[in-house]
N, C-alpha and C. Protein backbone atom coordinates (compact mmCIF):
# COMPACT_ATOMS: atom_id res chain seq x y z
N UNK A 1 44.62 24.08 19.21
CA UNK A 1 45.07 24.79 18.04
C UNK A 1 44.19 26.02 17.87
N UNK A 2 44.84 26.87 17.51
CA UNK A 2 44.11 28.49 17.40
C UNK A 2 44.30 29.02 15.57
N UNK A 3 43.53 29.43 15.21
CA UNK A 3 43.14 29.63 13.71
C UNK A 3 43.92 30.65 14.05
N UNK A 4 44.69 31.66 13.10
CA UNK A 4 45.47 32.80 13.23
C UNK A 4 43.85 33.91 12.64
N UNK A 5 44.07 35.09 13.56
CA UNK A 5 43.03 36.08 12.75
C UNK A 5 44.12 36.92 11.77
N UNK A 6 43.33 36.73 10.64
CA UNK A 6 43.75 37.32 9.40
C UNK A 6 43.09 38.13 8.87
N UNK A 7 43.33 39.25 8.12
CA UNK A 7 42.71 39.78 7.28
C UNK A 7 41.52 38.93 6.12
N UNK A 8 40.57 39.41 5.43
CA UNK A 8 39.75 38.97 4.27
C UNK A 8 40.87 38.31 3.31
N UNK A 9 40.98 37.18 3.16
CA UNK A 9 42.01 36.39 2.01
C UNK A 9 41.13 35.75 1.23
N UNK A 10 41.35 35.43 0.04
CA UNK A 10 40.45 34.11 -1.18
C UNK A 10 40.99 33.37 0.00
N UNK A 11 39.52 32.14 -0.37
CA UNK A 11 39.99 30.85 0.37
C UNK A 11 40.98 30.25 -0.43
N UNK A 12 41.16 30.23 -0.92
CA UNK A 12 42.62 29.06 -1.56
C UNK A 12 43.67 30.15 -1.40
N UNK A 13 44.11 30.94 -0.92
CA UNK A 13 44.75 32.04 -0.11
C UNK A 13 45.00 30.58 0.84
N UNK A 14 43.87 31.25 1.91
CA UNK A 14 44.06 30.39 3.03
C UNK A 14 44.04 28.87 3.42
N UNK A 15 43.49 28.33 2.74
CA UNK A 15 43.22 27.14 3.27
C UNK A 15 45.07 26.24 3.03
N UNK A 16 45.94 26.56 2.12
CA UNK A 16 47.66 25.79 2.80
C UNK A 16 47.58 25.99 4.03
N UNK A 17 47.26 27.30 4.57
CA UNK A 17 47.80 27.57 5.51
C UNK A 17 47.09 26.70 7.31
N UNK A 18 45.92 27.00 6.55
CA UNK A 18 44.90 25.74 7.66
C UNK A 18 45.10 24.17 7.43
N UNK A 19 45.32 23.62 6.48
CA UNK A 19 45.53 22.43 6.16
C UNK A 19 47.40 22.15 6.48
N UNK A 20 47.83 23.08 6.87
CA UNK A 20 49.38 22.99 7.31
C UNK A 20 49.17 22.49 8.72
N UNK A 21 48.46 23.65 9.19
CA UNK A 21 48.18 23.44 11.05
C UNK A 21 47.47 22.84 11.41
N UNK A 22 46.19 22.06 9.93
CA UNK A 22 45.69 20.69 11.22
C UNK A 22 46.74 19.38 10.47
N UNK A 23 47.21 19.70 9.92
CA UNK A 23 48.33 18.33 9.72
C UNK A 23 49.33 18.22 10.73
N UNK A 24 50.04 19.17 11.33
CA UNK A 24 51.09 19.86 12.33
C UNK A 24 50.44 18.98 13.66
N UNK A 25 49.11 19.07 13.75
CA UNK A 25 48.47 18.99 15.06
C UNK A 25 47.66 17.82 15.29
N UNK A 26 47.94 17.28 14.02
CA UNK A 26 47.47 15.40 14.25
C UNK A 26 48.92 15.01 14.78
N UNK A 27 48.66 13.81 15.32
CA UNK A 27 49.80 13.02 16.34
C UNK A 27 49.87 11.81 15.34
N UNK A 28 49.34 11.09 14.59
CA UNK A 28 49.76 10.82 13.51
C UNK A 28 50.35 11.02 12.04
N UNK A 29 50.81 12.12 12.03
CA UNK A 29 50.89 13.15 10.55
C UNK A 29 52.42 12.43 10.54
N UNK A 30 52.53 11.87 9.51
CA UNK A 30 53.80 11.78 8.73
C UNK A 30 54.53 12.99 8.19
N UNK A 31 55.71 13.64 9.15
CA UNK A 31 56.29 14.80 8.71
C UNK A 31 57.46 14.72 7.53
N UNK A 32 57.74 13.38 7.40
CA UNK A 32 59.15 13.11 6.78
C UNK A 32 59.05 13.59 5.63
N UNK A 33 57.72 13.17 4.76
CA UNK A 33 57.39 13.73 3.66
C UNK A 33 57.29 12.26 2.29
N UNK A 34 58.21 11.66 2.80
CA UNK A 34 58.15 10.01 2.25
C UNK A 34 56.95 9.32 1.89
N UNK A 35 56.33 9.09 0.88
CA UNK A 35 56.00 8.28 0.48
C UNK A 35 56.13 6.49 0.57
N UNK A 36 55.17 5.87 1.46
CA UNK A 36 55.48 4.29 1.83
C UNK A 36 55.33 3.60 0.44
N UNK A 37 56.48 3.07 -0.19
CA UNK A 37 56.24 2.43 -1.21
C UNK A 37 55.79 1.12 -1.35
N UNK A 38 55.63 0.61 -0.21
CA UNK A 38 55.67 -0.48 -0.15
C UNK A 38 54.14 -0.95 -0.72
N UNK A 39 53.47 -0.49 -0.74
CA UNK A 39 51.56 -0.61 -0.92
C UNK A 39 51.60 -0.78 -2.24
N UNK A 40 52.65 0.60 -3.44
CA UNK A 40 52.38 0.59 -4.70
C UNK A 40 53.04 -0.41 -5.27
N UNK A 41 53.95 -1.31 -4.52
CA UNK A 41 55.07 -2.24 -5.07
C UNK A 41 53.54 -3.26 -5.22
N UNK A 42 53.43 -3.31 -3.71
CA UNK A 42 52.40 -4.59 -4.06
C UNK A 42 50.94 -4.39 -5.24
N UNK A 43 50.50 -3.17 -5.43
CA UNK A 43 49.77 -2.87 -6.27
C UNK A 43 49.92 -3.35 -7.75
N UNK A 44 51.43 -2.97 -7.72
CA UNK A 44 51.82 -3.29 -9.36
C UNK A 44 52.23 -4.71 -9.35
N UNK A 45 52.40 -5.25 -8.13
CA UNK A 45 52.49 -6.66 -8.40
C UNK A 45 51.23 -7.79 -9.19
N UNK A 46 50.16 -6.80 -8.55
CA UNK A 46 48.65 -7.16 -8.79
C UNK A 46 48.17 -7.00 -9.62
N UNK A 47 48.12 -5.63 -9.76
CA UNK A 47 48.09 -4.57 -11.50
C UNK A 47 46.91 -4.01 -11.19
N UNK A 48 46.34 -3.16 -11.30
CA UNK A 48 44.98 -2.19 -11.02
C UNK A 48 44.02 -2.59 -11.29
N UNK A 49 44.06 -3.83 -12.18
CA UNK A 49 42.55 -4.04 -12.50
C UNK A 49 42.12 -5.18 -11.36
N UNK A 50 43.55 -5.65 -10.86
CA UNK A 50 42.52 -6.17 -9.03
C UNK A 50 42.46 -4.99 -8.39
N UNK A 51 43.24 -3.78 -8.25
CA UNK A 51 42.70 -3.01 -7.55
C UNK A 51 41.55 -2.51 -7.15
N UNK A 52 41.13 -2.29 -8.48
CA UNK A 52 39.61 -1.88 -9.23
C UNK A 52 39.15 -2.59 -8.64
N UNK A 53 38.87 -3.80 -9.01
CA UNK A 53 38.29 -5.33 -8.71
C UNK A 53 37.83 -5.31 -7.21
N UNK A 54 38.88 -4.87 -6.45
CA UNK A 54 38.87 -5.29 -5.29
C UNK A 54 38.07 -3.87 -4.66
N UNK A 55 38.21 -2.67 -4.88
CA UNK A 55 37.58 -1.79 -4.42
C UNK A 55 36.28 -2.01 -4.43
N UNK A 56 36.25 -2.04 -6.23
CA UNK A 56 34.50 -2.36 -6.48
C UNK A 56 33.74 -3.19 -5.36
N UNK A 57 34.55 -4.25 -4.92
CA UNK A 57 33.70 -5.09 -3.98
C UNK A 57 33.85 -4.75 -2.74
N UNK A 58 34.83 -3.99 -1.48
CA UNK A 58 34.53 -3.33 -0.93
C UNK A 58 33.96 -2.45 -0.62
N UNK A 59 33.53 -1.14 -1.31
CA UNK A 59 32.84 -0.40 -1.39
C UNK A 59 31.52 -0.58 -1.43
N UNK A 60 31.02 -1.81 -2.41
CA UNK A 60 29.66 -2.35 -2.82
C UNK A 60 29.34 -3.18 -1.58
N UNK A 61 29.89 -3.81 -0.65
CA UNK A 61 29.55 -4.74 0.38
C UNK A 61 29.62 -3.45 1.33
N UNK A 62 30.23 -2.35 1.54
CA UNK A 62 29.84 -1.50 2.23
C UNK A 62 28.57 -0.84 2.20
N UNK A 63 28.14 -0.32 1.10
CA UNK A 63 27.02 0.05 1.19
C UNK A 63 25.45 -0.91 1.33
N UNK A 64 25.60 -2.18 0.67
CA UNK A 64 24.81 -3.00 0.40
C UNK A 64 24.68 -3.66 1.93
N UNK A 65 25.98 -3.40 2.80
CA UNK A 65 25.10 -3.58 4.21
C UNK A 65 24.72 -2.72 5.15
N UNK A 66 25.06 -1.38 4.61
CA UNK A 66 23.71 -0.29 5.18
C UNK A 66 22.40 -0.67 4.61
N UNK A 67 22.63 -0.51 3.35
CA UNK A 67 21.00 -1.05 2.94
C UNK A 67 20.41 -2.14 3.82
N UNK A 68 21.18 -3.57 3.88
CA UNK A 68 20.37 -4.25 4.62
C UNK A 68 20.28 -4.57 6.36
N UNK A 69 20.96 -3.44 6.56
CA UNK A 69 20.62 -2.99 8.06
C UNK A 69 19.00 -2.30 7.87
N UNK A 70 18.94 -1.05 7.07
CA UNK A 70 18.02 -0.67 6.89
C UNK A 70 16.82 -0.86 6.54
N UNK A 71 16.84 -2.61 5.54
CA UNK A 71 15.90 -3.42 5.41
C UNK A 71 15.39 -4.11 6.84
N UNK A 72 16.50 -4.61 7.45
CA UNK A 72 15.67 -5.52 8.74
C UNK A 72 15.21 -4.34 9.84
N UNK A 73 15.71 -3.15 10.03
CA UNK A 73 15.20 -2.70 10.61
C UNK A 73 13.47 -2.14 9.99
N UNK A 74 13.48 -1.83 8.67
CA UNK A 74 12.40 -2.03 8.53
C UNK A 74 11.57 -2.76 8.53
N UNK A 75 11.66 -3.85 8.34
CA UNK A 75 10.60 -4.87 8.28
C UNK A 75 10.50 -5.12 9.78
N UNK A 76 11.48 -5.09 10.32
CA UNK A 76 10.95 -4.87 12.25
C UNK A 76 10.19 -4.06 12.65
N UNK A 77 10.34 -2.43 12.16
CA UNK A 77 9.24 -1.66 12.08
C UNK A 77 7.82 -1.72 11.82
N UNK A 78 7.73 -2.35 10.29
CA UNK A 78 6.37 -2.68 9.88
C UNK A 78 5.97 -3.50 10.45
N UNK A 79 6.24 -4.66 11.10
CA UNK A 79 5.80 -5.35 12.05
C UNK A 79 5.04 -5.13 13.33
N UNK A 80 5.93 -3.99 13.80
CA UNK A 80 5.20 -3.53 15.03
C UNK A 80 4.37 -2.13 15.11
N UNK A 81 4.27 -1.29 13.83
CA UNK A 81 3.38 -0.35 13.72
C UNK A 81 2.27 -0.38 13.46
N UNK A 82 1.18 -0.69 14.09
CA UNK A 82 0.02 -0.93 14.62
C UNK A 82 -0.84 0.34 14.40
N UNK A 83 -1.29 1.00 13.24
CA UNK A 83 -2.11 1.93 13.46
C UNK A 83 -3.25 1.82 13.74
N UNK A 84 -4.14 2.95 14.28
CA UNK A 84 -5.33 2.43 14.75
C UNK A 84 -6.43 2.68 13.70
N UNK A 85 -6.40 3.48 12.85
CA UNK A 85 -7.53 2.86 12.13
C UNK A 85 -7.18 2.05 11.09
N UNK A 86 -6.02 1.09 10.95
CA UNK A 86 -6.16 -0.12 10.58
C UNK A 86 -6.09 -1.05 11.23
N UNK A 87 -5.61 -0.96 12.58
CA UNK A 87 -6.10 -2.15 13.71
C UNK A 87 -4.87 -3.18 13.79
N UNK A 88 -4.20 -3.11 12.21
CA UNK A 88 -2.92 -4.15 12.04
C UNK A 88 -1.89 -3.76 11.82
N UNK A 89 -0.81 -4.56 12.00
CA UNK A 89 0.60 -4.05 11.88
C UNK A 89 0.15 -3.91 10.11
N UNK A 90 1.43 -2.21 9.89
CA UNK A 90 1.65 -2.01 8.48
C UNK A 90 1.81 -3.08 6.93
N UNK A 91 2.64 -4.25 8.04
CA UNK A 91 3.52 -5.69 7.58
C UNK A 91 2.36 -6.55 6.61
N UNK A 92 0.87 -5.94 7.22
CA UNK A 92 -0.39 -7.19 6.83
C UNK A 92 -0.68 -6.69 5.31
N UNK A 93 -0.65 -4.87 5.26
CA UNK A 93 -1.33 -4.92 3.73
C UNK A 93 -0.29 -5.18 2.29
N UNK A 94 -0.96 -5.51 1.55
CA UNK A 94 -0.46 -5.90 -0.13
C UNK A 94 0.97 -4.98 -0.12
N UNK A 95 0.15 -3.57 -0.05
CA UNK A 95 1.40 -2.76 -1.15
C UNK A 95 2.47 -2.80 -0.19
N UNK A 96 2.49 -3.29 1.20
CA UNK A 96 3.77 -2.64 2.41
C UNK A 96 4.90 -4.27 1.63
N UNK A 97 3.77 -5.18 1.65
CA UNK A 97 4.79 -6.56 1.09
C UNK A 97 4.90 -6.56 0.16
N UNK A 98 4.38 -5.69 -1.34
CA UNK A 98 4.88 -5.64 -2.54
C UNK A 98 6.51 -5.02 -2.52
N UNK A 99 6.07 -3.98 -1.81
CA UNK A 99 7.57 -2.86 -1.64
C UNK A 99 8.63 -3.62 -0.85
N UNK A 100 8.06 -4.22 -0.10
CA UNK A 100 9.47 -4.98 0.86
C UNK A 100 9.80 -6.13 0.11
N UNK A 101 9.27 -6.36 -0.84
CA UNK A 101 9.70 -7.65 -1.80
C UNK A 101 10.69 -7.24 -2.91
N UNK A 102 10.33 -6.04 -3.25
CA UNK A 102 11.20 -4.86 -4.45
C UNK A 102 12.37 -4.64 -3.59
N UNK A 103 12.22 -4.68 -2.15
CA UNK A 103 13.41 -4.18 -1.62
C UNK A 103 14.39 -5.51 -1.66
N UNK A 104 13.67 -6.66 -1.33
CA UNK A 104 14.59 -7.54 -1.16
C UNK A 104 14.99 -7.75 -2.92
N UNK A 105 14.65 -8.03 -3.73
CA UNK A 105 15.17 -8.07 -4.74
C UNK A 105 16.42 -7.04 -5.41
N UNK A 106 16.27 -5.96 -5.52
CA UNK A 106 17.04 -4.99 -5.15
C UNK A 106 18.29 -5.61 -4.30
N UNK A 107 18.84 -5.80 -2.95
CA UNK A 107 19.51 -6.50 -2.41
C UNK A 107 20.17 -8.06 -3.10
N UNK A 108 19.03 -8.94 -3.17
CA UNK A 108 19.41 -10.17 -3.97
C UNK A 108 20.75 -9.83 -5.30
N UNK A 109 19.95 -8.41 -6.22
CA UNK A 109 20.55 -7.79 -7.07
C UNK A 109 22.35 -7.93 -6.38
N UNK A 110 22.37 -7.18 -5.57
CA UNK A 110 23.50 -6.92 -5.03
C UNK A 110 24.46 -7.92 -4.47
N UNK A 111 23.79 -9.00 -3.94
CA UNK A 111 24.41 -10.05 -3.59
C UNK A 111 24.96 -10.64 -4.76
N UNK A 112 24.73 -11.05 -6.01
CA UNK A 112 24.89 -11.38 -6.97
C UNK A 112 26.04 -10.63 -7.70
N UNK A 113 26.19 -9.37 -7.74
CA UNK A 113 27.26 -8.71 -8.29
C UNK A 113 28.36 -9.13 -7.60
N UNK A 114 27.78 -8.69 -6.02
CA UNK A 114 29.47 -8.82 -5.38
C UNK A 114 29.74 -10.44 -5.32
N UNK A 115 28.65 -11.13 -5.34
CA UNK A 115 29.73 -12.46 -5.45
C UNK A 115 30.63 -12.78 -6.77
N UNK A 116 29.75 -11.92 -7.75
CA UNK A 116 30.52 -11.92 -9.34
C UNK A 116 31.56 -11.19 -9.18
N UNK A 117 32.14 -10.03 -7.84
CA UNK A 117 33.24 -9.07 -8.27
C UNK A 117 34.22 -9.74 -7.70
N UNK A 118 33.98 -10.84 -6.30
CA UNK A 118 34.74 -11.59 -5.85
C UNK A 118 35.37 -12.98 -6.34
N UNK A 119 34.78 -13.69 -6.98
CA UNK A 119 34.84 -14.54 -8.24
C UNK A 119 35.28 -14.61 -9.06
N UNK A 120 35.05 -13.85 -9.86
CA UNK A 120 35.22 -13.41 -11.32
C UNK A 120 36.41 -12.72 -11.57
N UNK A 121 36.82 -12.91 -12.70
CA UNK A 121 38.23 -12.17 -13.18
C UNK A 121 37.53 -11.06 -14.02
N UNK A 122 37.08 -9.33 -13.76
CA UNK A 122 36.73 -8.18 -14.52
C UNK A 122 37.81 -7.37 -14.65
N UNK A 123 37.06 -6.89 -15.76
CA UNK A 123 37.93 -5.39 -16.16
C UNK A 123 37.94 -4.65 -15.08
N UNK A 124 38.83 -3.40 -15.16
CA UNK A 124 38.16 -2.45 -14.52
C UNK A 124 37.40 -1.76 -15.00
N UNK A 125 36.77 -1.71 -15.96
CA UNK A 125 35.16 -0.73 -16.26
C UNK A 125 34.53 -1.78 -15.63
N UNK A 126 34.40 -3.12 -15.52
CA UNK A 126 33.13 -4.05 -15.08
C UNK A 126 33.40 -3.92 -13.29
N UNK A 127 34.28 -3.71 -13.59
CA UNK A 127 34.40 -3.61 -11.80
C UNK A 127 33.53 -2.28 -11.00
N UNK A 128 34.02 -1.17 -12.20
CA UNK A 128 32.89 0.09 -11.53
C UNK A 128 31.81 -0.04 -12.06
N UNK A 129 31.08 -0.76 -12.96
CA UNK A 129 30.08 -0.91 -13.52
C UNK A 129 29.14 -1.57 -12.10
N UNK A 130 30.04 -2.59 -11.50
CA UNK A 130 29.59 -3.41 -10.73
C UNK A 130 28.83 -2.50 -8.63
N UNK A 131 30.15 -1.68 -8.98
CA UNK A 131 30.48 -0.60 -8.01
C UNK A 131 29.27 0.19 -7.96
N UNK A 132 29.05 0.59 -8.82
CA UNK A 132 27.97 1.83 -9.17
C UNK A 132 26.38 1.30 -9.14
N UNK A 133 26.38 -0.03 -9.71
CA UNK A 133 25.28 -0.66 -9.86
C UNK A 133 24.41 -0.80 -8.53
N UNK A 134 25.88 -2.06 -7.42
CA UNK A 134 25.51 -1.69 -6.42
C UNK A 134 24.63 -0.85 -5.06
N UNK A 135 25.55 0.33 -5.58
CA UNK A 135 25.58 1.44 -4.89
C UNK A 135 23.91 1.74 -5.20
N UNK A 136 23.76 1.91 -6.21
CA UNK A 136 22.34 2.80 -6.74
C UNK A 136 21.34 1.82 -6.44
N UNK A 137 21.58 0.33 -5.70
CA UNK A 137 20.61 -0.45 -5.62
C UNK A 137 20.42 -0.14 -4.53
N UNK A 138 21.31 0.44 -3.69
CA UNK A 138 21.26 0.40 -2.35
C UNK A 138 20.56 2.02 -1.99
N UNK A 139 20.43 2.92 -2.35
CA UNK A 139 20.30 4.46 -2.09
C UNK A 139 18.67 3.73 -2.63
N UNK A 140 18.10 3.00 -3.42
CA UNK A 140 17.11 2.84 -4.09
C UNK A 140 16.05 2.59 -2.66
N UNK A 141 16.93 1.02 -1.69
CA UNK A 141 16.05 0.54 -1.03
C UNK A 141 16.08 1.47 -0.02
N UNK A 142 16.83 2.36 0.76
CA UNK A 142 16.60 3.31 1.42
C UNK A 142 15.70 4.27 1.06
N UNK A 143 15.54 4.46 -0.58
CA UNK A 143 14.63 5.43 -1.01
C UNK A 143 13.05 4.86 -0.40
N UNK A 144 12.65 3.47 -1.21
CA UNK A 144 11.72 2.47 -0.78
C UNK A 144 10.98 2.43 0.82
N UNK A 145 12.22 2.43 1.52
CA UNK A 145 11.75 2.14 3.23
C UNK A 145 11.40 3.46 3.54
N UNK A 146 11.89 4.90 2.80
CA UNK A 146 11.59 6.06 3.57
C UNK A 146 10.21 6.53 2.80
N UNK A 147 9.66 5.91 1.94
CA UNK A 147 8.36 6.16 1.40
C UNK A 147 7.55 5.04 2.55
N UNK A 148 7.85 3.84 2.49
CA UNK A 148 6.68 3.40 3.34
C UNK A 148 6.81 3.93 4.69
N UNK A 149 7.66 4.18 5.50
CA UNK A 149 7.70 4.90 6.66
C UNK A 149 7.34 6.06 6.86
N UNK A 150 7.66 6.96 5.92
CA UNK A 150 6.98 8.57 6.13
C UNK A 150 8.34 9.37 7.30
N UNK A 151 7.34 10.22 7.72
CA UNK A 151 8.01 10.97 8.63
C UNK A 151 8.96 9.82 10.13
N UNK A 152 8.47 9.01 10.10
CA UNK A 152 8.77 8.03 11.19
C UNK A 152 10.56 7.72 10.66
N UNK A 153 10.83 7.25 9.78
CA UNK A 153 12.26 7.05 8.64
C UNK A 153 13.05 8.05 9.06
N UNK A 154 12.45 9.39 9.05
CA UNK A 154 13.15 10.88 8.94
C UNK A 154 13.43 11.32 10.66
N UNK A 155 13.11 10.42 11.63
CA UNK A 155 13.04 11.09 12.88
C UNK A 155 14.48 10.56 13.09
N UNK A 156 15.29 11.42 14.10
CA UNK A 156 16.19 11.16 14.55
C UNK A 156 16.15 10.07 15.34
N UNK A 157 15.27 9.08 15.82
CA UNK A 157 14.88 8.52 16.88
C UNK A 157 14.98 6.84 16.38
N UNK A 158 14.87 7.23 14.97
CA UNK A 158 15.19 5.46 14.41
C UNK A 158 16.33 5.67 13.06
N UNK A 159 17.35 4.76 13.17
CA UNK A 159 18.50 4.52 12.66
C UNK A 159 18.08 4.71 10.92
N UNK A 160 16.95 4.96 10.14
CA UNK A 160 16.78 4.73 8.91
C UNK A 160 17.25 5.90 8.17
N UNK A 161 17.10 7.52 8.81
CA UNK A 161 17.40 8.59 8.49
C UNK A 161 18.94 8.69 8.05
N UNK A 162 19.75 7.84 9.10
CA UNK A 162 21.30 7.79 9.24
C UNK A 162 21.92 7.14 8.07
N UNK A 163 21.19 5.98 7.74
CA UNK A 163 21.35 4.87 6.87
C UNK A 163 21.45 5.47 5.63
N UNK A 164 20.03 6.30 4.91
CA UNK A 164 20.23 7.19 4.20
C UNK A 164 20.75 7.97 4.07
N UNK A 165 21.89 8.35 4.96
CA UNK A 165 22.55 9.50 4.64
C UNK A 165 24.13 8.99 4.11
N UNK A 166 24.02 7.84 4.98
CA UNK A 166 25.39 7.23 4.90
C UNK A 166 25.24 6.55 3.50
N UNK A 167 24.13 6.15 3.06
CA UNK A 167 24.14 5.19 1.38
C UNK A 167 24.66 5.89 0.13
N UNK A 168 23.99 7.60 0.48
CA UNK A 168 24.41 8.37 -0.64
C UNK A 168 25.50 9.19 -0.72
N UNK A 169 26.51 8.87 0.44
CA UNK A 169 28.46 8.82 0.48
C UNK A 169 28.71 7.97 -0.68
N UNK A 170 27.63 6.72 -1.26
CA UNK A 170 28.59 6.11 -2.18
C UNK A 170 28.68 6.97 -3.25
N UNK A 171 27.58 7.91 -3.74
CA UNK A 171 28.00 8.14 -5.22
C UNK A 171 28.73 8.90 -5.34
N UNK A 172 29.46 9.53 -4.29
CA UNK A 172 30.75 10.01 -4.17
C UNK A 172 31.54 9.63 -4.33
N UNK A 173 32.09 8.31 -3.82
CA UNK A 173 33.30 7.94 -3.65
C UNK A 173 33.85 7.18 -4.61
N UNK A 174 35.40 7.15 -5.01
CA UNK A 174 35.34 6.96 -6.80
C UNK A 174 35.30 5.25 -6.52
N UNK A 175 34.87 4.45 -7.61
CA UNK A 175 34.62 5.85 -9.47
C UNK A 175 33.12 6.41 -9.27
N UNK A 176 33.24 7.17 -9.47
CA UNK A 176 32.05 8.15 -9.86
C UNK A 176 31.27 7.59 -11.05
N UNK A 177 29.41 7.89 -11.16
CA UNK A 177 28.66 6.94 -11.80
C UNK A 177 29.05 7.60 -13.82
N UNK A 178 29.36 8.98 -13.62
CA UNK A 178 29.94 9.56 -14.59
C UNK A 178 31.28 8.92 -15.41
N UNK A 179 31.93 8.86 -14.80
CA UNK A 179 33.49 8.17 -15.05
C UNK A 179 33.23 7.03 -15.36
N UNK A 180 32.67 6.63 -14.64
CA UNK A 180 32.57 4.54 -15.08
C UNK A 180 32.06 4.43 -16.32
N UNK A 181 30.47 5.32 -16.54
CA UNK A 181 29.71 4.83 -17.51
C UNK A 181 30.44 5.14 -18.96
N UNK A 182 31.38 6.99 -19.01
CA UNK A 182 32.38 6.92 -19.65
C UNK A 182 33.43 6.23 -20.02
N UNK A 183 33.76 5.62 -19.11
CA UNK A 183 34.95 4.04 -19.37
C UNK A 183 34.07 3.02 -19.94
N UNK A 184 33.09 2.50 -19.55
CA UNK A 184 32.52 1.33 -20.37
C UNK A 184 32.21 1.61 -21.10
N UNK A 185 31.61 3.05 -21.78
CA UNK A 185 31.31 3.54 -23.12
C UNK A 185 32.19 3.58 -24.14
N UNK A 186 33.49 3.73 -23.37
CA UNK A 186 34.98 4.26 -24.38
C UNK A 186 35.24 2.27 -24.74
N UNK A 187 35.09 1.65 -23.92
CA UNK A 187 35.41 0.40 -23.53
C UNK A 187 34.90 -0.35 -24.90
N UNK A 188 33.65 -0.21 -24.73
CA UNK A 188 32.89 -0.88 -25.46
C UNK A 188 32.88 -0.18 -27.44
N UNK A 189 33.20 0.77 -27.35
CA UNK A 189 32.99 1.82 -29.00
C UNK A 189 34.47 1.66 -29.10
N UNK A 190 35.51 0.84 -28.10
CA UNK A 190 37.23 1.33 -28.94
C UNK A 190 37.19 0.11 -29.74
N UNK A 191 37.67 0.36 -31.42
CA UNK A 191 38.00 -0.82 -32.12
C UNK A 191 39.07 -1.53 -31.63
């Protein structure tokens, strides 16, 4: 596919026109224009607040197992980083097992929601409540492992840099930590 050369246009000028030709040029692009109804039939069979329900806990088991990829790979790390003027792996002093204990708790945190989002019959504000909670537990312990690691976390060379990058896609992806806390606020103050 070849971009057409154009004159200086606003981007929202251009971009129908690019978002025409990489749709044109996927081999999966639905040209008909149809809408599959079949997804929203079953949706409304369900009603949105499993939707909710059910996102919340996908999304949250998504991120919550980057985090704990990122936990075992750390604690594999601290194990075997051996500096020399401490003679011992990182794993031996106080504060490296205070922090990896905050981390696992943090996690525990998370395990606990999503077994409550899978379980439990919630709203949908408790569902993004649950979503968001998650999420921020998880960007937390990545925060955690890239302080005790240092520059070592940040090298392209070990998977922790990646992890972090991929954890903080969640607070993107809806509901947003804005929106939710607004819904449980409206939730909670409607007579």
């Amino acid at each position: 596919m070849t971009v057409p050369q154009t004159p200086p246009l606003a981007l929202n000028d251009l971009l129908p026109a690019l978002t025409r030709q990489l749709a044109e040029s996927a081999e999966a692009y639905d040209r008909s224009g149809d809408f599959p109804h079949a997804n929203l039939a079953l949706l409304q069979r369900h009603g949105l607040r499993d939707f909710a329900q059910a996102s919340a806990a996908l999304l949250g088991a998504l991120y919550d197992g980057i985090a704990g990829a990122a936990r075992d790979w750390l604690v594999q790390w601290l194990g075997e980083r051996v500096p020399a003027s401490l003679g011992a792996p990182l794993a031996s002093l106080p504060r490296v097992q205070e922090a990896v204990g905050a981390i696992d708790g943090l996690l525990l945190q998370n395990r606990l929601l999503l077994d409550a989002a899978c379980r439990d019959r919630l709203t949908a504000s408790e569902s993004g409540l649950i979503k968001v909670a998650v999420t921020d537990n998880a960007v937390a312990v990545l925060e955690k492992a890239l302080e005790l690691t240092g520059n070592h976390g940040l090298s392209r060379h070990n998977p922790l840099q990646r992890h972090y990058r991929d954890v903080l896609c969640g607070r993107v992806h809806t509901p947003q930590k804005d929106s939710v806390w607004i819904a449980a606020g409206r939730a909670a103050l409607s007579p």
